[in-house]
N, C-alpha and C. Protein backbone atom coordinates (compact mmCIF):
# COMPACT_ATOMS: atom_id res chain seq x y z
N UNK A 1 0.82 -1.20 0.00
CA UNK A 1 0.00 0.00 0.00
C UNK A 1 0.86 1.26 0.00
N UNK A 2 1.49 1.28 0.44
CA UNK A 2 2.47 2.34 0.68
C UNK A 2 3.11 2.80 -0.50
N UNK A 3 3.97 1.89 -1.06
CA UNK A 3 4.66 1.63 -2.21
C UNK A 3 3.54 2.13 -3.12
N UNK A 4 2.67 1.84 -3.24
CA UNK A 4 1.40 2.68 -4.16
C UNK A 4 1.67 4.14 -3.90
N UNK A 5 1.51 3.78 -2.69
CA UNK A 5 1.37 5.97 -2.53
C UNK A 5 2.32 6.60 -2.96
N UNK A 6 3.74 5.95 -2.82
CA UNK A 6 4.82 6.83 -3.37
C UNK A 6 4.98 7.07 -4.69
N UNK A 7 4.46 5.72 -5.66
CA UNK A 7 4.46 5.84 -6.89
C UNK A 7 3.39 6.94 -7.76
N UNK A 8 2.37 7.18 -6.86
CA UNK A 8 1.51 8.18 -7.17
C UNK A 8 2.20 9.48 -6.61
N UNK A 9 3.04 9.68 -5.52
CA UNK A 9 3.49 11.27 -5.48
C UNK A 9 4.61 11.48 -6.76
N UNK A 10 5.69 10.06 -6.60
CA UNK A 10 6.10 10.09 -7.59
C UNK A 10 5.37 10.40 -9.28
N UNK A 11 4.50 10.12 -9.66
CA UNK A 11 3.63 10.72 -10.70
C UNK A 11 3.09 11.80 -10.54
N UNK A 12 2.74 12.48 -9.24
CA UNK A 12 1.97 13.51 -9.35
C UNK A 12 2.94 15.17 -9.23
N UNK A 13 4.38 14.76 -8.92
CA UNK A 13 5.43 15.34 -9.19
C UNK A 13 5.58 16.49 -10.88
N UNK A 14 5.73 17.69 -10.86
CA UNK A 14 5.92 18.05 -11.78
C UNK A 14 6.36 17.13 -12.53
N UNK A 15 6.30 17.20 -14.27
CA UNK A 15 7.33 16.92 -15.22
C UNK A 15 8.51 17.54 -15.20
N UNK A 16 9.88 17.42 -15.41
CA UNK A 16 10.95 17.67 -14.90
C UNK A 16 11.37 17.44 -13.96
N UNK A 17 11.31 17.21 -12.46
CA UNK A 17 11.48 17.19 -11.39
C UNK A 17 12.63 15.43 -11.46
N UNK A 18 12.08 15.07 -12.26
CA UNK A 18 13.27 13.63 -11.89
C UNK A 18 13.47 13.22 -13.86
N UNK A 19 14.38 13.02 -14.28
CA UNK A 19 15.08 12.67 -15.37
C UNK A 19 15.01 13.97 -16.12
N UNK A 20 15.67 13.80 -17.51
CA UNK A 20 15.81 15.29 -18.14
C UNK A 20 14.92 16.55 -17.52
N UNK A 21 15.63 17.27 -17.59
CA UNK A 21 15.20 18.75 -17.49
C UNK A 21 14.64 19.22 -18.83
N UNK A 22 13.85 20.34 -18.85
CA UNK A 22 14.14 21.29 -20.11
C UNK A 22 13.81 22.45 -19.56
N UNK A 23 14.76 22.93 -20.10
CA UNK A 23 14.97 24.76 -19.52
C UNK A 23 14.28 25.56 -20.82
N UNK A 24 14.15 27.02 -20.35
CA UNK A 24 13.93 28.11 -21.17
C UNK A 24 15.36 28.69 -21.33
N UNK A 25 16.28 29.09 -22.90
CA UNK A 25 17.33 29.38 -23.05
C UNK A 25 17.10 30.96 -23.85
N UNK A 26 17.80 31.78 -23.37
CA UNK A 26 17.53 33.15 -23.94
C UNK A 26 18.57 33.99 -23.68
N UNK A 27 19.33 34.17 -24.75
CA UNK A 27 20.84 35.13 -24.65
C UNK A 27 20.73 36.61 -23.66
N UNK A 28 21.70 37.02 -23.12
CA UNK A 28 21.70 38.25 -22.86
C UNK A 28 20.93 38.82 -23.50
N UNK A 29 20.04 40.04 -22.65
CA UNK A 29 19.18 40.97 -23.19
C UNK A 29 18.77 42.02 -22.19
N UNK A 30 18.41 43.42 -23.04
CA UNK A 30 17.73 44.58 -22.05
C UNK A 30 16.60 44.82 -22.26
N UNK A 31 15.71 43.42 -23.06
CA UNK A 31 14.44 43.73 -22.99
C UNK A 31 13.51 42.52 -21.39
N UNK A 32 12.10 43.09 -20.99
CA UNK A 32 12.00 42.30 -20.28
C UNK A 32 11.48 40.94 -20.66
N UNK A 33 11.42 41.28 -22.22
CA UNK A 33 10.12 40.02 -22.27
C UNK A 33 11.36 39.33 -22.98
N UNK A 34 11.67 38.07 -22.50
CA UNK A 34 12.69 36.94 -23.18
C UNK A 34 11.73 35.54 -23.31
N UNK A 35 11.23 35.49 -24.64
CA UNK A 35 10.32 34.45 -24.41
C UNK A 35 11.32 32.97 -24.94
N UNK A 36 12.20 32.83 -25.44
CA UNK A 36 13.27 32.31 -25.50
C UNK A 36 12.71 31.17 -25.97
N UNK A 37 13.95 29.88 -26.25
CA UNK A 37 13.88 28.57 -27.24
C UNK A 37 14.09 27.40 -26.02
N UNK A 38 13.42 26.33 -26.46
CA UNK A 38 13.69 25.05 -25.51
C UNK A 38 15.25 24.71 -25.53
N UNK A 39 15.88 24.30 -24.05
CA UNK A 39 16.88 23.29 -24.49
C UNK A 39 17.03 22.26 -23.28
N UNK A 40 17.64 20.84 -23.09
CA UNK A 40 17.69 20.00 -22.58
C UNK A 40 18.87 20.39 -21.05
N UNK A 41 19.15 20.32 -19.94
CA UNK A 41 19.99 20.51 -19.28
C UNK A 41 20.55 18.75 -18.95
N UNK A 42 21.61 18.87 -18.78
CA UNK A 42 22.67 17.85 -18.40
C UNK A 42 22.04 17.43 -16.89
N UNK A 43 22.53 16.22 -16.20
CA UNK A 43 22.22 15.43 -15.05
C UNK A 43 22.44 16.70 -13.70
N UNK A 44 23.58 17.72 -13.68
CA UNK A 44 24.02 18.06 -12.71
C UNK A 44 24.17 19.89 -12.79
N UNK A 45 23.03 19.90 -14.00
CA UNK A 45 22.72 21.48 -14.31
C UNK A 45 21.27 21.51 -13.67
N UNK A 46 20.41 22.73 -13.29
CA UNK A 46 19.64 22.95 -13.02
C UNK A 46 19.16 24.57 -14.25
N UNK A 47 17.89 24.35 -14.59
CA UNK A 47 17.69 25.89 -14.91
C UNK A 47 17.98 26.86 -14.36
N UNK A 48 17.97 27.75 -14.62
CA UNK A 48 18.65 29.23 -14.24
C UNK A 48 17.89 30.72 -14.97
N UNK A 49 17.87 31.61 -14.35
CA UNK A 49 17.71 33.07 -14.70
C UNK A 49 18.78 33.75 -14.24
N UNK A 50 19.56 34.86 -15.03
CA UNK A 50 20.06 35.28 -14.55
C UNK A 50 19.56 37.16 -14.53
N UNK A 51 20.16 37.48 -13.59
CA UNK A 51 19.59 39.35 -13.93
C UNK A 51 21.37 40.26 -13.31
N UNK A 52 20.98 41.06 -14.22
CA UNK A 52 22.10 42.07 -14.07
C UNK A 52 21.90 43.04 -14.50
N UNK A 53 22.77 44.01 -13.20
CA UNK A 53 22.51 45.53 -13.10
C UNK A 53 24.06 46.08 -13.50
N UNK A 54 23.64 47.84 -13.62
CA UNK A 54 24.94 48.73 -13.64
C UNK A 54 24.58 49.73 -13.29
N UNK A 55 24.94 50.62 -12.49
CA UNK A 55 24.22 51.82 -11.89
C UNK A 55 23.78 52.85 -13.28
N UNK A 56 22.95 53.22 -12.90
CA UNK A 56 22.32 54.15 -14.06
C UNK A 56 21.73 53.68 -14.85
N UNK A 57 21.65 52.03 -15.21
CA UNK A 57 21.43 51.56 -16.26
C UNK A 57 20.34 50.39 -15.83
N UNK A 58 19.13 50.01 -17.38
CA UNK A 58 17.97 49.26 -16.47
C UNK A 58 18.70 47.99 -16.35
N UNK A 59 17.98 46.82 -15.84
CA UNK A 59 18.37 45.23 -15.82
C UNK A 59 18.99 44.75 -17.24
N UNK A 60 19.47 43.85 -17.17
CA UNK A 60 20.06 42.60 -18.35
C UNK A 60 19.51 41.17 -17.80
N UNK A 61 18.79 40.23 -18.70
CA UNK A 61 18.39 39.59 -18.01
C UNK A 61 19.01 37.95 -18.73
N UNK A 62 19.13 36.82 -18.68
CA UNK A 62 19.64 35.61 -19.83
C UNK A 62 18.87 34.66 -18.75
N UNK A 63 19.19 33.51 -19.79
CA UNK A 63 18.62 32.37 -19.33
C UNK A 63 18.81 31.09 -19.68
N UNK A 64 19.15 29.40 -18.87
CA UNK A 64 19.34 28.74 -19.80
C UNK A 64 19.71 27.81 -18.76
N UNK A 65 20.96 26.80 -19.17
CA UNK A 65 21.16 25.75 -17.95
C UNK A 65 22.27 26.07 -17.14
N UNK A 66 22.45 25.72 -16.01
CA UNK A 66 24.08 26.04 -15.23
C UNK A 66 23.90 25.18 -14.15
N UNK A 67 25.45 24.53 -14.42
CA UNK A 67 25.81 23.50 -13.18
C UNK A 67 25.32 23.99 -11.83
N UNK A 68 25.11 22.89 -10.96
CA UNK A 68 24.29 22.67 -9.91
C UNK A 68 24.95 23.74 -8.77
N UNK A 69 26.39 23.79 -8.91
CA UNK A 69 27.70 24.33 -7.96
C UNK A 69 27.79 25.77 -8.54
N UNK A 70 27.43 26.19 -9.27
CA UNK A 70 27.64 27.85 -9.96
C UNK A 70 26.37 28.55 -9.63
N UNK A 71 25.27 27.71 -9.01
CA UNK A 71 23.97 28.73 -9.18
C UNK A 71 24.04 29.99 -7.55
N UNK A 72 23.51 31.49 -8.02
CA UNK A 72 23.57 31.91 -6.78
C UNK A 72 24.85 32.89 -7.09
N UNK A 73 25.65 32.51 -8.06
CA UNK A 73 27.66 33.34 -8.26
C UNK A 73 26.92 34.38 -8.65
N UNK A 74 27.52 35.57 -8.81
CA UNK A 74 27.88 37.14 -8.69
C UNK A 74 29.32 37.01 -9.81
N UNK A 75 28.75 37.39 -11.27
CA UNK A 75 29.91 37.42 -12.26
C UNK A 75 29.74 38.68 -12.89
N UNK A 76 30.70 38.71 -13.57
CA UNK A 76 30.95 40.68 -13.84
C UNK A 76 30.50 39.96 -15.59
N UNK A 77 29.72 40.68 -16.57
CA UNK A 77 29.12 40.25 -18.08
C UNK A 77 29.30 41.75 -18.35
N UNK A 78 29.89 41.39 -19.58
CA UNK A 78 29.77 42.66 -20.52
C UNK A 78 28.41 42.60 -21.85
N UNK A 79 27.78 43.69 -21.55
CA UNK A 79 26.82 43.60 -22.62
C UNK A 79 26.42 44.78 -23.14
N UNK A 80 26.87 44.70 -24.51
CA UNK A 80 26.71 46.44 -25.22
C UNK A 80 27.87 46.69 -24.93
N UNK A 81 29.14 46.85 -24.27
CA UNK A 81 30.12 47.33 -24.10
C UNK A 81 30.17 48.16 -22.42
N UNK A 82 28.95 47.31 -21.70
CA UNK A 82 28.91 47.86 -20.37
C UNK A 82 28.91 47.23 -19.79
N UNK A 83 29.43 46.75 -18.12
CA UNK A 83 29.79 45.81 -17.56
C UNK A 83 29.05 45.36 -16.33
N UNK A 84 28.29 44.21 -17.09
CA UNK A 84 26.69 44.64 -15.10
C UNK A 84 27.21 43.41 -14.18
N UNK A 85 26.57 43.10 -13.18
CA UNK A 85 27.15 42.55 -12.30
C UNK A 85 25.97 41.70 -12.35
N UNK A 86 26.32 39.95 -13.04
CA UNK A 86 24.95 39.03 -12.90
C UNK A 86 24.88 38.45 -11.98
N UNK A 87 24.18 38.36 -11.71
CA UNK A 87 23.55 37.01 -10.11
C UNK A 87 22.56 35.76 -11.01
N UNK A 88 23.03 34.55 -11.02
CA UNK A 88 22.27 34.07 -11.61
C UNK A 88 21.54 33.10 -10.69
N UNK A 89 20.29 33.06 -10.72
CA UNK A 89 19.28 31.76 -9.37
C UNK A 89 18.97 30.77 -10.16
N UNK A 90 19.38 29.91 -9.22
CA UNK A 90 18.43 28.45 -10.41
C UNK A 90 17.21 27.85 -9.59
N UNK A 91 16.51 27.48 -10.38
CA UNK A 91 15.08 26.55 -10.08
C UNK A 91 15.05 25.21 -10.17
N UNK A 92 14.09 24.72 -10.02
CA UNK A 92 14.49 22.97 -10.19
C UNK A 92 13.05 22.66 -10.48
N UNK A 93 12.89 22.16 -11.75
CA UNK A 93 11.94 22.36 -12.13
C UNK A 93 11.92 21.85 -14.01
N UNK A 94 10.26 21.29 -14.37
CA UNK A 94 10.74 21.57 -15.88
C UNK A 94 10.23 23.00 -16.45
N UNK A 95 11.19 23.43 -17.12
CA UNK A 95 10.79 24.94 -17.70
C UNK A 95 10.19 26.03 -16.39
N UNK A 96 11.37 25.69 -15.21
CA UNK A 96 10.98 26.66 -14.58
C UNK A 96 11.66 27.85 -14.39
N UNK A 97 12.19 28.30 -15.51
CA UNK A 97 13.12 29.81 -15.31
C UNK A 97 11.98 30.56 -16.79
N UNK A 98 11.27 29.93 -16.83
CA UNK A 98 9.59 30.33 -18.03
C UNK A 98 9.38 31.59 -17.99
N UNK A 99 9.16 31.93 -16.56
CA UNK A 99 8.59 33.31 -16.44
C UNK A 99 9.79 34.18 -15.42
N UNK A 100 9.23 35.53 -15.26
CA UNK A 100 10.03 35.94 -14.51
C UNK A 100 10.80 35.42 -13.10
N UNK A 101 10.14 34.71 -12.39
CA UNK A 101 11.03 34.61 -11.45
C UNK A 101 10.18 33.27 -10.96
N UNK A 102 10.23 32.41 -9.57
CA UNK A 102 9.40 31.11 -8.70
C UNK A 102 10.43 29.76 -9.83
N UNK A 103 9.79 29.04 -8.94
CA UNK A 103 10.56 27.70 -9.15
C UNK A 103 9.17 26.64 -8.89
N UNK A 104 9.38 25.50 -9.18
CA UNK A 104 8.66 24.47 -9.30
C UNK A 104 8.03 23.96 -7.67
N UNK A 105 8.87 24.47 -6.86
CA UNK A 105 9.17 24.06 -5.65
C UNK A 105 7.06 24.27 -5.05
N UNK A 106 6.51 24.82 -5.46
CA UNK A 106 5.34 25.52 -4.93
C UNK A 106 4.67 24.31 -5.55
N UNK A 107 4.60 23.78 -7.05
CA UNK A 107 4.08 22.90 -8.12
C UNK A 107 4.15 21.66 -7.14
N UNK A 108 5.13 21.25 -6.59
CA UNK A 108 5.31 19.69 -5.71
C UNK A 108 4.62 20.09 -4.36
N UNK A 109 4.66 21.37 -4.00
CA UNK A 109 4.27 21.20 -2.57
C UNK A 109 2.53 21.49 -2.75
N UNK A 110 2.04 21.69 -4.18
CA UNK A 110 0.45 21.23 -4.25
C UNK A 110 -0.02 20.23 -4.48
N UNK A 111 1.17 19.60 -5.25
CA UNK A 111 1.16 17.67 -5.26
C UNK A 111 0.89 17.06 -4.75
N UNK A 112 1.93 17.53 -3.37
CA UNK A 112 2.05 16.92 -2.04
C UNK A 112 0.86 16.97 -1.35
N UNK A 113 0.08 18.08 -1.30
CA UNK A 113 -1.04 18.39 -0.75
C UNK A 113 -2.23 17.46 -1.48
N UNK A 114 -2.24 17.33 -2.77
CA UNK A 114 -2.86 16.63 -3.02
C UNK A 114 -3.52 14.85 -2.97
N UNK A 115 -2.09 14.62 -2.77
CA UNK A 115 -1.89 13.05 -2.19
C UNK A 115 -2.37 12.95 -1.25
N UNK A 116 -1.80 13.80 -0.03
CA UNK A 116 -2.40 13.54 1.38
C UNK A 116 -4.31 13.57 1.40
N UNK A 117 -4.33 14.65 0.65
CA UNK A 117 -6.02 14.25 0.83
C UNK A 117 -6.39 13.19 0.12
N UNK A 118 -5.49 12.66 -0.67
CA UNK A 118 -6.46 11.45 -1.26
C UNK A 118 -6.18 10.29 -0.53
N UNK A 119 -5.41 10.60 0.51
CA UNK A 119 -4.48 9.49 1.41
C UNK A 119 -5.42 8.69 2.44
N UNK A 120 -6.08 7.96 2.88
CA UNK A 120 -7.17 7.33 3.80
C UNK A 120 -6.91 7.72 4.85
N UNK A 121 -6.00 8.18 5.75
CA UNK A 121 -5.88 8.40 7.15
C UNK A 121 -6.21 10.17 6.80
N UNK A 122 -6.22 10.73 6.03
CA UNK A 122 -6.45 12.08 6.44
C UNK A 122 -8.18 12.65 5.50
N UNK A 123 -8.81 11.65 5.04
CA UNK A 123 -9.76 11.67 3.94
C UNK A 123 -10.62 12.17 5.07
N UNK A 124 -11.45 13.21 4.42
CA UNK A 124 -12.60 13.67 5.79
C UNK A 124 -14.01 12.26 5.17
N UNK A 125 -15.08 12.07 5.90
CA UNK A 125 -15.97 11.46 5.57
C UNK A 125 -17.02 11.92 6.01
C-alpha cells in the first residue's frame, strides 16, 4: 500500500522534477520580455535566470542551464560594451526559469497536498 502511494506522489510530481530537465534558453538581453527557445539541461545542471545591473542603467536579463555548484555566483558580463554585475538563481523544475522569477518548488508542494487528501488516514468522511 504504501509503495502505491509513493508511486503516485512520484507521478503527481511536476514533469521535470526527476530525469531530463528542459529549460527556457535566452541570450543576454535589455528587454523584459525573453520568451526564448527550448533546451535539454545535463544530469548536474539545473535551470537558471540570470539578472544584471549597472548603476544608471535598467536590468540585463539571460537564461538557460548552469551547473548545480555555480547557481547563486555574482559574475561581472559585458553587454553592449557595459559591464553589469549578474547574479544568476536556479530553479528545479521543468521549464521553470519560463517566467520571470518562482521555481517548481510551490508545483510539488500542491502535489504533495494533493496526495495527502487522497491518502485514507487524512480523507474527511
Amino acid at each position: 500500500m504504501v509503495l502505491g502511494w509513493l508511486l503516485l506522489l512520484v507521478m503527481a510530481l511536476p514533469q521535470g522534477t526527476i530525469g531530463v530537465k528542459e529549460c527556457i534558453f535566452c541570450e543576454l538581453t535589455d528587454s523584459s520580455n525573453c520568451p526564448g527557445s527550448h533546451m535539454h539541461c545535463g544530469d548536474d545542471e539545473n535551470c537558471f535566470r540570470g539578472q544584471g545591473t549597472s548603476p544608471g542603467l535598467g536590468p540585463i536579463i539571460n537564461k538557460g542551464c548552469m551547473k548545480s555548484t555555480l547557481c547563486g555566483r555574482e559574475e561581472p558580463v559585458t553587454y553592449q560594451g557595459v559591464t553589469y554585475s549578474l547574479i544568476s538563481t536556479c530553479c528545479y523544475g521543468h521549464l521553470c526559469n519560463k517566467s520571470g522569477t518562482g521555481d517548481s518548488l510551490g508545483n510539488i508542494s500542491v502535489s504533495l497536498l494533493l496526495v495527502l487528501k487522497m491518502w485514507p488516514p487524512y480523507q474527511q468522511h
